[in-house]
C-alpha atoms as a PDB file:
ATOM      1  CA  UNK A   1     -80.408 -47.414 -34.578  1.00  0.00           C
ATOM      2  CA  UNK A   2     -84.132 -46.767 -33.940  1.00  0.00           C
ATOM      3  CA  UNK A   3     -86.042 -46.417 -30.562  1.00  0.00           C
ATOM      4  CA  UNK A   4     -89.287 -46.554 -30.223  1.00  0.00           C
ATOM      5  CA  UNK A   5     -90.615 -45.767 -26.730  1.00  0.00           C
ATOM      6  CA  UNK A   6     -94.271 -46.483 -26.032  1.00  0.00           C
ATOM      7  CA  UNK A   7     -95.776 -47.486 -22.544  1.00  0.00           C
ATOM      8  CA  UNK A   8     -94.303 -50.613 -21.136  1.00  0.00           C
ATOM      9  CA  UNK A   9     -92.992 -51.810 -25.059  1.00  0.00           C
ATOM     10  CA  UNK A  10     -89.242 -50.773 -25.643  1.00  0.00           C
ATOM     11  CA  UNK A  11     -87.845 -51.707 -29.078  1.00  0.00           C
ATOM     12  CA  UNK A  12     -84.227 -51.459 -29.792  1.00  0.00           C
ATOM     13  CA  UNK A  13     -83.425 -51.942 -34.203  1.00  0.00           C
ATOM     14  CA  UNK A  14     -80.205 -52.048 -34.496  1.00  0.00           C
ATOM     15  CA  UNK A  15     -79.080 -51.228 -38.480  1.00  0.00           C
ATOM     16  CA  UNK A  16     -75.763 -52.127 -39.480  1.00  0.00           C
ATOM     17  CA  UNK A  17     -73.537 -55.232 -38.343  1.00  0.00           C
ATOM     18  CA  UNK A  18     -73.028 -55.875 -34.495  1.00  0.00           C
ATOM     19  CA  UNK A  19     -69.139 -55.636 -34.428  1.00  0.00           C
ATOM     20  CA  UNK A  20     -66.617 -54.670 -32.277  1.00  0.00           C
ATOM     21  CA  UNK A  21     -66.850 -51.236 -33.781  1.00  0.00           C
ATOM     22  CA  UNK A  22     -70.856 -50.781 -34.027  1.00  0.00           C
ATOM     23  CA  UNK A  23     -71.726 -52.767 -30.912  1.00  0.00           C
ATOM     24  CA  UNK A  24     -70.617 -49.401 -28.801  1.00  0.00           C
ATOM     25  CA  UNK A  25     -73.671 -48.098 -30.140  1.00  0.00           C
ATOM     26  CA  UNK A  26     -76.189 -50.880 -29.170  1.00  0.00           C
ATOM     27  CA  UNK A  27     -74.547 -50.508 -25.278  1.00  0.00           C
ATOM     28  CA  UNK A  28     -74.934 -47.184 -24.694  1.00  0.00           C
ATOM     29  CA  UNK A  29     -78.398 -46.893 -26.346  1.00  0.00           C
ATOM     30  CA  UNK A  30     -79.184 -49.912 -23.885  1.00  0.00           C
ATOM     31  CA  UNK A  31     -77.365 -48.403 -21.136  1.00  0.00           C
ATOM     32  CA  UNK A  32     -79.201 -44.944 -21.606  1.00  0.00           C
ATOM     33  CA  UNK A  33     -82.365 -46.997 -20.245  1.00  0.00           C
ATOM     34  CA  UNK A  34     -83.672 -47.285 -17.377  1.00  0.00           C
ATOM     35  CA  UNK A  35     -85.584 -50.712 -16.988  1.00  0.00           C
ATOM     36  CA  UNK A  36     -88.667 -51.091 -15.042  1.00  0.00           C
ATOM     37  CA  UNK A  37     -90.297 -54.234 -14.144  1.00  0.00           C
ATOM     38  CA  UNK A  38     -93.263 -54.010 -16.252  1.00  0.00           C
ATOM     39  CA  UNK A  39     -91.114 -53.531 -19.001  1.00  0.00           C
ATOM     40  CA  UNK A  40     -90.744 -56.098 -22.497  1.00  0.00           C
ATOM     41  CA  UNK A  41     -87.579 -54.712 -24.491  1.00  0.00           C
ATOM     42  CA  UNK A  42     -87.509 -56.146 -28.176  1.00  0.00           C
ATOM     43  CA  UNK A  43     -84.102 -56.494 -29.368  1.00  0.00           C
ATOM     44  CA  UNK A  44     -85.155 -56.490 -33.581  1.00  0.00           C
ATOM     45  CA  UNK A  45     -82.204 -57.728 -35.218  1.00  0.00           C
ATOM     46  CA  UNK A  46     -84.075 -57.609 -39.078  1.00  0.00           C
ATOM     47  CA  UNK A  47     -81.543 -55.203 -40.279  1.00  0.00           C
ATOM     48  CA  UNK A  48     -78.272 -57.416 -38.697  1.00  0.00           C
ATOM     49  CA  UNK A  49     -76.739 -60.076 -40.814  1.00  0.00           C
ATOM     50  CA  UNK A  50     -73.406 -59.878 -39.122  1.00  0.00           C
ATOM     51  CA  UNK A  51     -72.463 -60.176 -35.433  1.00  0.00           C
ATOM     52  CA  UNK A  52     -69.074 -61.306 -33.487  1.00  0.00           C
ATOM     53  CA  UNK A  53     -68.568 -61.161 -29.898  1.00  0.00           C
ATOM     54  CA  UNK A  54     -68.417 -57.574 -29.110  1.00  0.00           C
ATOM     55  CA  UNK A  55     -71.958 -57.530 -30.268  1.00  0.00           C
ATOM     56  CA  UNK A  56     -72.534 -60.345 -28.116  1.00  0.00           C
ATOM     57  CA  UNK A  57     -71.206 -59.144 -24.963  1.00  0.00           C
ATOM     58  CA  UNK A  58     -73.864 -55.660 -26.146  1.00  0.00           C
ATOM     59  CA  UNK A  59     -76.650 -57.974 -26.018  1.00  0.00           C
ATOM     60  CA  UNK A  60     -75.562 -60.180 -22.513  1.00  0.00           C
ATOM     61  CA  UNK A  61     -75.052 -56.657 -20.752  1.00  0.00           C
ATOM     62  CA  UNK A  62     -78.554 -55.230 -21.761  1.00  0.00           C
ATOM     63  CA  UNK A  63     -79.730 -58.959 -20.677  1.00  0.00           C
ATOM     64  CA  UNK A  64     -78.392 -58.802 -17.273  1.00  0.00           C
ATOM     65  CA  UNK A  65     -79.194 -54.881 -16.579  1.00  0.00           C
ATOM     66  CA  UNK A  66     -83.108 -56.092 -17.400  1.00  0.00           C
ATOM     67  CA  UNK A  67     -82.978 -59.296 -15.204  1.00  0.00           C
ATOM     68  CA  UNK A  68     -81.913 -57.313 -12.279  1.00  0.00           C
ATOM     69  CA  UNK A  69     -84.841 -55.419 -12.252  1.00  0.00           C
ATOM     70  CA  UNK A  70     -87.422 -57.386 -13.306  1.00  0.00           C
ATOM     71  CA  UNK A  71     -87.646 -55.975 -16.919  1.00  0.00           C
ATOM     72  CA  UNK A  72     -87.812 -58.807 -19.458  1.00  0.00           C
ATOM     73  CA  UNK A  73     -85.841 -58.753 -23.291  1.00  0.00           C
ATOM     74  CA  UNK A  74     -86.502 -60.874 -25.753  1.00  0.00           C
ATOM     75  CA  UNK A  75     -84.726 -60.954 -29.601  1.00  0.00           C
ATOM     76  CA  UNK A  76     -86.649 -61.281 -32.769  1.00  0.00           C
ATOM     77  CA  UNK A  77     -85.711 -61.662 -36.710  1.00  0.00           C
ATOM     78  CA  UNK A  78     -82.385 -63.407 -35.988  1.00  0.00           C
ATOM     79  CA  UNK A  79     -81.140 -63.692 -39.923  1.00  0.00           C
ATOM     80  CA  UNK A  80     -78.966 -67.268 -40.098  1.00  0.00           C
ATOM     81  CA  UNK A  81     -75.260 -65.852 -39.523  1.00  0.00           C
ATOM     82  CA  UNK A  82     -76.372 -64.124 -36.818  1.00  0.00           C
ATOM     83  CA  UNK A  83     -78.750 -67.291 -35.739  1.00  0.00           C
ATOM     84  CA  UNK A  84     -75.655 -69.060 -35.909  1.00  0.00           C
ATOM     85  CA  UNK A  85     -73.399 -67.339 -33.581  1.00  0.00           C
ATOM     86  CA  UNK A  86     -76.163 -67.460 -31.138  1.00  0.00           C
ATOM     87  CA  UNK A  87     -76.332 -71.184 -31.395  1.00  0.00           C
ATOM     88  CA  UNK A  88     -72.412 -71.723 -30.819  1.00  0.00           C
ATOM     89  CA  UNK A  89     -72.226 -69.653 -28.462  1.00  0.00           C
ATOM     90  CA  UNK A  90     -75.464 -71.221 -26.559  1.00  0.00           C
ATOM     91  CA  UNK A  91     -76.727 -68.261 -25.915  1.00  0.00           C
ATOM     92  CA  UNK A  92     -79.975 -69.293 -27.753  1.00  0.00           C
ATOM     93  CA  UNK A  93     -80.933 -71.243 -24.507  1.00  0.00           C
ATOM     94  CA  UNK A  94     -80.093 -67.924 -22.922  1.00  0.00           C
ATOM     95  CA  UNK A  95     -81.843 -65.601 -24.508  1.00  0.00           C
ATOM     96  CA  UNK A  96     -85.545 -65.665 -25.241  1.00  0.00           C
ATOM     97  CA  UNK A  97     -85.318 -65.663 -29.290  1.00  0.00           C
ATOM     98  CA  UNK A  98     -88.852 -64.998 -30.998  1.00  0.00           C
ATOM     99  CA  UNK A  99     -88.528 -65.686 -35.407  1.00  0.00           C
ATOM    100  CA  UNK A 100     -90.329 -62.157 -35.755  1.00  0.00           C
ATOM    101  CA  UNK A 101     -91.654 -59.185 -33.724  1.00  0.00           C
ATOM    102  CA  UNK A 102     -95.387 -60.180 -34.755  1.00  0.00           C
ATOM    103  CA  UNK A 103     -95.124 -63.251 -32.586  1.00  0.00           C
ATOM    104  CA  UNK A 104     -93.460 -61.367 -29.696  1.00  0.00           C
ATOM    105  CA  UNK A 105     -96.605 -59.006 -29.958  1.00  0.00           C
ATOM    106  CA  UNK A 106     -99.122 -61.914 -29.661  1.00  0.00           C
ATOM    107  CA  UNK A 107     -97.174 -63.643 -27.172  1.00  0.00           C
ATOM    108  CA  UNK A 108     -96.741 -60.724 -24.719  1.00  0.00           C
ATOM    109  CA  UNK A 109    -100.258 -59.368 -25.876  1.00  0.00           C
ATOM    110  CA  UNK A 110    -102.476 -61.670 -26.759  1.00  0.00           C
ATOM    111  CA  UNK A 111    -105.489 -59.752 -27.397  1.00  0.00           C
ATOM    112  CA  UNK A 112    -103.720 -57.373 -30.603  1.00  0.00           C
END
C-alpha cells in the first residue's frame, strides 16, 4: 500500500485484492490517521480488481471516521468487479466515486 502525505491531500493505493485477508491492511493504514476537517482522502483503487465485504466494511469504517470530523473521502479508478460490488451493495450512492484521480484533482482544485 502507498501513502502519500502532502498538505490537506491524503491518498491511500491500495495494491493487491481487498479481501478478508488484505483488507486488515487498508484499516489500520486508515486507522493510523488522524482526519482533520480540511482534509480530501483519495481512496485509489487502480491497482484493485478484486474486493468482497471485508474490504467493504475497510472502506465504510475509514468513511465514517472522516465524516465525524469533517474530513471528506472520495474513491477513484474503481475497475468493473470492484465497480460492481459497489453497485450491489449501494454503496455507490454512498460513497463519492470519481472514474480517475485526475478528475478528483480538478474537482477539489480547480485551478491545477
Amino acid at each position: 500500500m502507498t501513502l502519500t502525505q502532502e498538505c490537506q491531500l491524503i491518498v491511500i493505493q491500495p495494491q493487491q485484492c481487498l479481501n478478508w485477508k488484505h483488507s486488515n491492511t487498508l484499516r489500520e493504514q486508515l486507522s493510523s490517521l488522524v482526519p482533520h476537517p480540511n482534509h480530501l482522502w483519495v481512496i485509489d483503487l487502480v491497482k484493485v480488481d478484486f474486493m468482497d465485504s471485508s474490504g467493504l466494511a475497510a472502506l465504510v469504517k475509514g468513511l465514517s471516521a472522516t465524516r465525524s470530523s469533517g474530513c471528506h473521502l472520495v474513491i477513484c479508478n474503481l475497475q468493473a468487479p470492484v465497480r460492481m460490488i459497489f453497485e450491489l451493495t449501494q454503496m455507490d450512492s454512498v460513497f463519492e466515486i470519481y472514474e480517475n484521480y485526475d478528475a478528483v484533482v480538478t474537482m477539489f482544485n480547480p485551478q491545477s
